[in-house]
C-alpha atoms as a PDB file:
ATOM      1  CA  UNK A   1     -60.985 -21.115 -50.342  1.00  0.00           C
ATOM      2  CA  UNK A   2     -64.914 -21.158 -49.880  1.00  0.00           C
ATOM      3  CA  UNK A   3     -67.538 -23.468 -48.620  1.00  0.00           C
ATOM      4  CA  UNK A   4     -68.951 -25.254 -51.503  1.00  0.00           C
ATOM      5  CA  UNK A   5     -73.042 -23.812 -51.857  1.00  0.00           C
ATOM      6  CA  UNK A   6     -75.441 -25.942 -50.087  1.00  0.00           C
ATOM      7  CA  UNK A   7     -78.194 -24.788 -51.969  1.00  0.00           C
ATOM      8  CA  UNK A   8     -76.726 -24.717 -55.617  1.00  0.00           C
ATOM      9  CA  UNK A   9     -75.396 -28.058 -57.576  1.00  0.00           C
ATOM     10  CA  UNK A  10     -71.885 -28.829 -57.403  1.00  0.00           C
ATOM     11  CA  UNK A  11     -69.767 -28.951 -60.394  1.00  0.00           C
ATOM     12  CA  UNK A  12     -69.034 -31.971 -62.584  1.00  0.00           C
ATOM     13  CA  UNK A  13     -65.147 -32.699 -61.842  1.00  0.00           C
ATOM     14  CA  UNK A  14     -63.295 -34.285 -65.051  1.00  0.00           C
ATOM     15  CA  UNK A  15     -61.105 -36.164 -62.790  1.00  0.00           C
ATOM     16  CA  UNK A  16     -61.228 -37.265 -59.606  1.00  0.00           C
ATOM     17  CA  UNK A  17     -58.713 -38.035 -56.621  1.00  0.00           C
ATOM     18  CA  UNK A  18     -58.464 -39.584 -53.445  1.00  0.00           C
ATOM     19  CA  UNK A  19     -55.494 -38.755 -51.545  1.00  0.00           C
ATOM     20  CA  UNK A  20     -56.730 -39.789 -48.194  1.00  0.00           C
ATOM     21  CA  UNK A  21     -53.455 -41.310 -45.923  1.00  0.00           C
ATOM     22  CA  UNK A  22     -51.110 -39.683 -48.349  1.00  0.00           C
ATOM     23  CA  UNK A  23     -48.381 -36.698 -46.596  1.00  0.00           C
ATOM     24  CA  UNK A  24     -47.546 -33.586 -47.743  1.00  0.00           C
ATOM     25  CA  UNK A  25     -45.942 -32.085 -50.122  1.00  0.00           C
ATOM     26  CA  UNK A  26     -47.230 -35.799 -51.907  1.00  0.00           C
ATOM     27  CA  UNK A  27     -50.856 -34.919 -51.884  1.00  0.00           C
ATOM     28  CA  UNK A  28     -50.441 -30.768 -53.414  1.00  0.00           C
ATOM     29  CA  UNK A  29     -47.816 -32.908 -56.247  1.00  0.00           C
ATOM     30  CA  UNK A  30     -50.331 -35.100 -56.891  1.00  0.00           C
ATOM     31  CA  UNK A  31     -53.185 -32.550 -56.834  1.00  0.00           C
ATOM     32  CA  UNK A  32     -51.177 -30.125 -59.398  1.00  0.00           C
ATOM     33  CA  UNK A  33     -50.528 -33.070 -61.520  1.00  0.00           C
ATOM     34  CA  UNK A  34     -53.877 -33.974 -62.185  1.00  0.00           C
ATOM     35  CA  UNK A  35     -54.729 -30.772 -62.567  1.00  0.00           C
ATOM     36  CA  UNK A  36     -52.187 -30.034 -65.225  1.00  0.00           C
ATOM     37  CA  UNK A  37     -54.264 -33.041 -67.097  1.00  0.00           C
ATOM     38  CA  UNK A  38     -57.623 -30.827 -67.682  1.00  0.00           C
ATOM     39  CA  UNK A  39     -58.421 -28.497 -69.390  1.00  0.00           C
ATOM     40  CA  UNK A  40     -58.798 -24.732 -68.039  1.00  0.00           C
ATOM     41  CA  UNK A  41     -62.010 -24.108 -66.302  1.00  0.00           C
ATOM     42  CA  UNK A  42     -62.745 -27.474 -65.773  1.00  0.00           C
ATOM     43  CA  UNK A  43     -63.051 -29.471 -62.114  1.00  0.00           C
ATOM     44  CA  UNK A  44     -60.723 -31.638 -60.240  1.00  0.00           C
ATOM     45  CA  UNK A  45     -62.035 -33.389 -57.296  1.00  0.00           C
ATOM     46  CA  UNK A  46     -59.642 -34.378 -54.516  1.00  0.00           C
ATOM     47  CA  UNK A  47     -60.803 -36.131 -50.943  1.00  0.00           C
ATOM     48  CA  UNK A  48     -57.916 -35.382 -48.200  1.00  0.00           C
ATOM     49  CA  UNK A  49     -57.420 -35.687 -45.012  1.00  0.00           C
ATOM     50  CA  UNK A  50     -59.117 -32.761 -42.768  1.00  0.00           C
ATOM     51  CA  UNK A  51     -56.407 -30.280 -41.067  1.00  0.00           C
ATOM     52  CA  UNK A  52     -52.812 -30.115 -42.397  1.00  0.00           C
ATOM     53  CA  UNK A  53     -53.047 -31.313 -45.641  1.00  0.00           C
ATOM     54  CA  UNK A  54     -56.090 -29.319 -46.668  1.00  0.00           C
ATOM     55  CA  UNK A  55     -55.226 -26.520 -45.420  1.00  0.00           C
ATOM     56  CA  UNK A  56     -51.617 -26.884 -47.539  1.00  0.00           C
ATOM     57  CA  UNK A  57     -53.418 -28.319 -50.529  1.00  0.00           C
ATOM     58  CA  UNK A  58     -56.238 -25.874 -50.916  1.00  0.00           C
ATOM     59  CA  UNK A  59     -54.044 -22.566 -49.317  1.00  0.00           C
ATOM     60  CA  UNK A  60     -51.279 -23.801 -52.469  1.00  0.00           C
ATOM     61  CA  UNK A  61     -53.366 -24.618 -54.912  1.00  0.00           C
ATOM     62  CA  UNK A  62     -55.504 -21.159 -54.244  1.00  0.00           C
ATOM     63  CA  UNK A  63     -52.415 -19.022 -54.505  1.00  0.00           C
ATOM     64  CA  UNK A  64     -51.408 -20.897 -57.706  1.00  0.00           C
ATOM     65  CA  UNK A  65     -54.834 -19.257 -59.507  1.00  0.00           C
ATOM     66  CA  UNK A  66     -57.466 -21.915 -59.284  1.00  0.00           C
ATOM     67  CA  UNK A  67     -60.657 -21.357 -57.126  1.00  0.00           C
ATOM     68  CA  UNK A  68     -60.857 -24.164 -54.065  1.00  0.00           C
ATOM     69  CA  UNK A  69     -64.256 -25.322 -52.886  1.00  0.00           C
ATOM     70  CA  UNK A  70     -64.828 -27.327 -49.990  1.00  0.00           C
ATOM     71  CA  UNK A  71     -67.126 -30.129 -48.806  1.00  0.00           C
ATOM     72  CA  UNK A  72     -66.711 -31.638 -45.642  1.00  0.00           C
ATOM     73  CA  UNK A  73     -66.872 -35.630 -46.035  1.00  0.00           C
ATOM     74  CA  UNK A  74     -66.767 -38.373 -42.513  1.00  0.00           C
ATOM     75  CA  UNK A  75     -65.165 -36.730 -39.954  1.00  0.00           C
ATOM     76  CA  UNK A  76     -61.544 -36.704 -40.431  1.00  0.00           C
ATOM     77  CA  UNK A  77     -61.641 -35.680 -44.421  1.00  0.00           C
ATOM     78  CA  UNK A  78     -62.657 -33.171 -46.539  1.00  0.00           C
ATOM     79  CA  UNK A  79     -63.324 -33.002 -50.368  1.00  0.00           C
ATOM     80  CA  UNK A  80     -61.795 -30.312 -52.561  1.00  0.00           C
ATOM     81  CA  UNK A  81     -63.186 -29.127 -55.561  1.00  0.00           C
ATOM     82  CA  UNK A  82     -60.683 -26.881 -57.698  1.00  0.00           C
ATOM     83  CA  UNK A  83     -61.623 -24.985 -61.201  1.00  0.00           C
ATOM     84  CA  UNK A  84     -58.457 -24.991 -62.958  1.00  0.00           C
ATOM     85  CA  UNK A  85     -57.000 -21.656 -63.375  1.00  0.00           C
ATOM     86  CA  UNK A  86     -56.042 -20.229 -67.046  1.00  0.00           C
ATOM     87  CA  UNK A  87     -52.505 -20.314 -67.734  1.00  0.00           C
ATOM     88  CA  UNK A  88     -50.451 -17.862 -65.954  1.00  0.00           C
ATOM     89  CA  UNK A  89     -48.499 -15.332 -68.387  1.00  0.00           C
ATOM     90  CA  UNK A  90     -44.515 -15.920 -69.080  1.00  0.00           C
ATOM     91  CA  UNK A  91     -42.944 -13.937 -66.220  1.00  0.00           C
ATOM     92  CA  UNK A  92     -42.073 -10.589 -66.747  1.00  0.00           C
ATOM     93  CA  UNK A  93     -45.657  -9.952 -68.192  1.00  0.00           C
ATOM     94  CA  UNK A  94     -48.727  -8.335 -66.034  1.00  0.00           C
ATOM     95  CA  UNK A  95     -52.089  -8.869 -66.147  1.00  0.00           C
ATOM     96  CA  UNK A  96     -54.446  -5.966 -64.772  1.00  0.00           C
ATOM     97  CA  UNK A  97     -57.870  -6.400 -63.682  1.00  0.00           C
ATOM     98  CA  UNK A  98     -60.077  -7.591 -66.494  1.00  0.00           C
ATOM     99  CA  UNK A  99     -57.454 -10.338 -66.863  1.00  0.00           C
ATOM    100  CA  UNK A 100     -55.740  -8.810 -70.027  1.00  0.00           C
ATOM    101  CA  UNK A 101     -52.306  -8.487 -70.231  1.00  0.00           C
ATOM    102  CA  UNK A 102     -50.446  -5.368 -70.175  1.00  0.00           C
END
């Protein structure tokens, strides 16, 4: 997970979320839902509350193959922006470093 850029313009989410007040494993459920709804490469936006459940939401979702930005909103919450990942391969299939399979 990374800051999100200052100095460059965030990305466009095609759906967003707040799942302020709501526990985990709710919020990461609710966050892999949605993003299950758009299309690869595209954003999801999701405003949580700071500590625990980013740190589960963004470590999850980060380790499932999307990239996690990060905005810091009032204290208390943060605001996650997540590029949905292309589709993971059927298991028992590789995929080597230029993202082909092998």
């Amino acid at each position: 997970m990374s800051a999100a850029p200052h100095d460059a313009t965030l990305p466009d989410p095609a759906a967003q979320l707040d799942l302020r007040g709501t526990p985990c494993p709710l919020n990461y459920i609710r966050s892999k839902l949605a993003l299950e709804k758009v299309q690869p490469g595209a954003w999801l936006q999701v405003d949580l509350d700071a500590g625990e459940p980013e740190q589960m939401v963004a470590g999850s979702l980060t380790g499932d193959g999307h990239q996690v930005l990060q905005e810091s909103l009032a204290p208390g919450a943060v605001r996650l922006l997540i590029r949905r990942g292309g589709e993971r391969p059927p298991a028992g299939l590789a995929v080597d470093g230029g993202g082909s399979l092998v």
